[in-house]
N, C-alpha and C. Protein backbone atom coordinates (compact mmCIF):
# COMPACT_ATOMS: atom_id res chain seq x y z
N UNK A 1 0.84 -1.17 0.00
CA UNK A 1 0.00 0.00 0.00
C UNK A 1 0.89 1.24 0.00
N UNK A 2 0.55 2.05 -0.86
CA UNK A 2 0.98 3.50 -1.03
C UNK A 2 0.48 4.35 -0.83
N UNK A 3 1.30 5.12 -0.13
CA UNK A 3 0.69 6.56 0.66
C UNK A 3 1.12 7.49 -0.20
N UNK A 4 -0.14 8.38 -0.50
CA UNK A 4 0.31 9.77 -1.23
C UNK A 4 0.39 10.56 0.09
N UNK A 5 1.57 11.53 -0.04
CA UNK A 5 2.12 12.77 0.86
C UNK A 5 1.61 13.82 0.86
N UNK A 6 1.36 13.98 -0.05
CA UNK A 6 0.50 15.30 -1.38
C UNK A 6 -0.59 15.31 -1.30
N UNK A 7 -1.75 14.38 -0.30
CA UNK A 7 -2.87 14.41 -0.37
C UNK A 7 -3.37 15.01 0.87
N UNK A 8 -4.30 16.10 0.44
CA UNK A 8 -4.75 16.96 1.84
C UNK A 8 -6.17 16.94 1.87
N UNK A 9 -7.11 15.75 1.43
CA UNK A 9 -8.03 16.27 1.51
C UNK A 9 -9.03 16.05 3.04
N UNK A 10 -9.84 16.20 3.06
CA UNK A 10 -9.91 16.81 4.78
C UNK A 10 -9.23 18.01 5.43
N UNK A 11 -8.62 18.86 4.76
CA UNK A 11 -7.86 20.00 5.34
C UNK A 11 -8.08 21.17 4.82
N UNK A 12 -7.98 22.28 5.58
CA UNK A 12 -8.60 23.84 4.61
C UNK A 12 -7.13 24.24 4.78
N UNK A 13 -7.38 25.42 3.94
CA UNK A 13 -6.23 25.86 3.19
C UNK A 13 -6.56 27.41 3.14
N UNK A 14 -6.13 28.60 4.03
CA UNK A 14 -6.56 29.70 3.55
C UNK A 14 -5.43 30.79 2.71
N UNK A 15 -5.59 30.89 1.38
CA UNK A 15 -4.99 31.53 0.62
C UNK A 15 -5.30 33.22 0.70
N UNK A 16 -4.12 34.08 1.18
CA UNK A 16 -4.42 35.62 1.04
C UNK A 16 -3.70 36.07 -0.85
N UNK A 17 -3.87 36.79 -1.22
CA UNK A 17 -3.83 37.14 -2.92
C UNK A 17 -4.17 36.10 -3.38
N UNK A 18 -5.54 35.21 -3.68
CA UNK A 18 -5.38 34.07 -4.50
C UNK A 18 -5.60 34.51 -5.50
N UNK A 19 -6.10 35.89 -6.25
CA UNK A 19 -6.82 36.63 -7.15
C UNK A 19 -5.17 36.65 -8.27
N UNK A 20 -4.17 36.22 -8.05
CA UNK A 20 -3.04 36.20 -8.77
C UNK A 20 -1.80 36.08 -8.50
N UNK A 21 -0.78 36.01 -9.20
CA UNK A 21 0.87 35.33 -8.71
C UNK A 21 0.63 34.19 -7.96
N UNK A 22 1.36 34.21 -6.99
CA UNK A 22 1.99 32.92 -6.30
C UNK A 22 0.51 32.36 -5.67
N UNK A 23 -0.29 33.57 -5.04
CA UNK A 23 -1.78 33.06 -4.57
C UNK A 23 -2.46 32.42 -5.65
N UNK A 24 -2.39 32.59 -6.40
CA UNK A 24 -3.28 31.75 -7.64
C UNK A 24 -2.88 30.72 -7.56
N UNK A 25 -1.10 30.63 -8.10
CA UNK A 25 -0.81 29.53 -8.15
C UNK A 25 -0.74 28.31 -7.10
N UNK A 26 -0.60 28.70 -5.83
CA UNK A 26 -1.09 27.77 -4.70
C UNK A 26 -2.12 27.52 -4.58
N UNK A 27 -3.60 28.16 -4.68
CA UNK A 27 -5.00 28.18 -5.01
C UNK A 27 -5.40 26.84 -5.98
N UNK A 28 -4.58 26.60 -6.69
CA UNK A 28 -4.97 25.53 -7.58
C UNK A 28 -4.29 24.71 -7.13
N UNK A 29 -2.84 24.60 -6.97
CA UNK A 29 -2.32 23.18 -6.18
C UNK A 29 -2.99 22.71 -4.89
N UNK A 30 -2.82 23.69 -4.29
CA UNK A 30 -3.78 22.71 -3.00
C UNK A 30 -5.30 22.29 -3.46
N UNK A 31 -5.63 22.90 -4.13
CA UNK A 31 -7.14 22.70 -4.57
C UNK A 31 -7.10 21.03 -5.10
N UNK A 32 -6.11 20.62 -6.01
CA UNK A 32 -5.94 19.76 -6.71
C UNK A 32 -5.34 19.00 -5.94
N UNK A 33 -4.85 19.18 -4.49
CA UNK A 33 -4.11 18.12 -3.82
C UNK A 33 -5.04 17.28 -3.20
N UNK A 34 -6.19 18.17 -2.88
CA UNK A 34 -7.26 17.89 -2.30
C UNK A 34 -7.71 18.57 -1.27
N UNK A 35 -7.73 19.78 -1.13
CA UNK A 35 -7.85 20.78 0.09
C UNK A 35 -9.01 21.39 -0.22
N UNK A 36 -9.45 21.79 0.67
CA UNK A 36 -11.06 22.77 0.43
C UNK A 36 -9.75 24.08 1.12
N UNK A 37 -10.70 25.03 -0.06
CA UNK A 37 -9.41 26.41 -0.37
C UNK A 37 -10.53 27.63 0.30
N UNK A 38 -9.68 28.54 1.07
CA UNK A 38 -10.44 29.92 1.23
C UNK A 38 -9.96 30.47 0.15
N UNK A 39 -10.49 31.18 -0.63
CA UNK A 39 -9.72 32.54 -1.92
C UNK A 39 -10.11 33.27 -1.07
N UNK A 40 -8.74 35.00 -0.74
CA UNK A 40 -9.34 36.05 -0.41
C UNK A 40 -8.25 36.66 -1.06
N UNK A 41 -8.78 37.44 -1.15
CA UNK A 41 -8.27 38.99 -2.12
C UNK A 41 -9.13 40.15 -2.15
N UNK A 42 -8.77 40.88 -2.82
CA UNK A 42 -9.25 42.73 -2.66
C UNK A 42 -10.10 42.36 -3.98
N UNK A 43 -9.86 41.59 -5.03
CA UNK A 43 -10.78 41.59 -6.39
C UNK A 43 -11.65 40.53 -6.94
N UNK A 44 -12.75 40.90 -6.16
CA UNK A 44 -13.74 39.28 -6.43
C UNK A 44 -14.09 38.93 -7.36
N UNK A 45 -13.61 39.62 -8.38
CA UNK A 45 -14.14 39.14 -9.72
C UNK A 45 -13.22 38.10 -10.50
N UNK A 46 -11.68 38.28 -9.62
CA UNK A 46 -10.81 37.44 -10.14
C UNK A 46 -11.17 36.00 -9.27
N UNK A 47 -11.31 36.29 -8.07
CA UNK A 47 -11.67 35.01 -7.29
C UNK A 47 -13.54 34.14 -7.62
N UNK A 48 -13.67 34.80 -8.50
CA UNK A 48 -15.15 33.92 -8.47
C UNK A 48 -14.95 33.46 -10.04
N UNK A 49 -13.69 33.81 -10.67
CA UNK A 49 -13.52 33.33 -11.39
C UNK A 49 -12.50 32.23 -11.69
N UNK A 50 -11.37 31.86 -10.78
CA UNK A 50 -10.46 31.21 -10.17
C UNK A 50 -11.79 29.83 -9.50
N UNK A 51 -12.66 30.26 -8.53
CA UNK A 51 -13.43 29.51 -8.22
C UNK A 51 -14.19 28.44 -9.12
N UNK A 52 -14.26 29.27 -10.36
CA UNK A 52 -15.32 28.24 -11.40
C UNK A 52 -14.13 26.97 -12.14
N UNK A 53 -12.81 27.70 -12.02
CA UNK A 53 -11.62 26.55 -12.64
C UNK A 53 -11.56 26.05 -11.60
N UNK A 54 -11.87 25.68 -10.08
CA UNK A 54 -11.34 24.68 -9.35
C UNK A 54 -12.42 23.66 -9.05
N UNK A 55 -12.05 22.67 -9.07
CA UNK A 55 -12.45 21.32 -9.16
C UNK A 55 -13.35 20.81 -7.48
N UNK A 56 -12.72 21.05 -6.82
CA UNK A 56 -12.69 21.26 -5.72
C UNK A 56 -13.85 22.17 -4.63
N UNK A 57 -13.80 21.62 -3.23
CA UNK A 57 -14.65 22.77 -2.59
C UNK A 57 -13.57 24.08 -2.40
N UNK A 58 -14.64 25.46 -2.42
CA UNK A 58 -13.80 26.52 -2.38
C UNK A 58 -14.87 27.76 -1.85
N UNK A 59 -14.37 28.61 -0.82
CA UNK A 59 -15.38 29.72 -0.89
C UNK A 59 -14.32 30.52 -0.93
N UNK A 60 -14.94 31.92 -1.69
CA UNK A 60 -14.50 33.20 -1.94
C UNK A 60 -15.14 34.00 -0.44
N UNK A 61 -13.74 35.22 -0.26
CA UNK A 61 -14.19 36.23 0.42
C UNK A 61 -12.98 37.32 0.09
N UNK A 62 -13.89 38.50 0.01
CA UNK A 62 -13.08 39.56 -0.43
C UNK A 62 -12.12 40.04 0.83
N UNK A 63 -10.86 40.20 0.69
CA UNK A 63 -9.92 40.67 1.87
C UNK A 63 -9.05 41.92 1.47
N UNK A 64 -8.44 42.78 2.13
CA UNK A 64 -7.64 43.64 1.84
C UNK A 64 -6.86 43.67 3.34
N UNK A 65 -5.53 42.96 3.11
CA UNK A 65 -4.76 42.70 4.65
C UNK A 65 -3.96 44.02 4.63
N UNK A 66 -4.59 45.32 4.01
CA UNK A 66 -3.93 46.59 4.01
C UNK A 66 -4.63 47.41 4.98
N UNK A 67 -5.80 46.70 4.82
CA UNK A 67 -6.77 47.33 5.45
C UNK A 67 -6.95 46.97 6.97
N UNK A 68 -7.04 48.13 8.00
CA UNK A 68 -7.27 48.40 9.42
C UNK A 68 -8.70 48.04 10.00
């Protein structure tokens, strides 16, 4: 029997910029590892659209960690 390492599913995953760069790109690997993903970012239009390419459970929420 073989164990995948890489497999997270049962586990959340909260991504800050998933709306692009490196947040995107982790947004989909964990998504695909098997993780239920938070997307947050300042631009929900990129994250509800990131949301419809993932396979996966996922909720969007708009964030701005600039913001007080």
């Amino acid at each position: 029997m073989t164990t995948n390492i890489f497999d997270l599913s049962g586990k959340v995953a909260l991504i800050t910029g998933a709306s692009s760069g490196l947040g995107l790109h982790f947004s989909k690997t964990l998504s695909e590892a098997g993780a239920t993903v938070i997307l947050s970012a300042r631009r929900m239009d990129n994250l509800v659209e990131l949301q419809k390419e993932l396979k996966g459970k996922s909720h969007v929420f708009s964030l701005d960690v600039t913001s007080t």
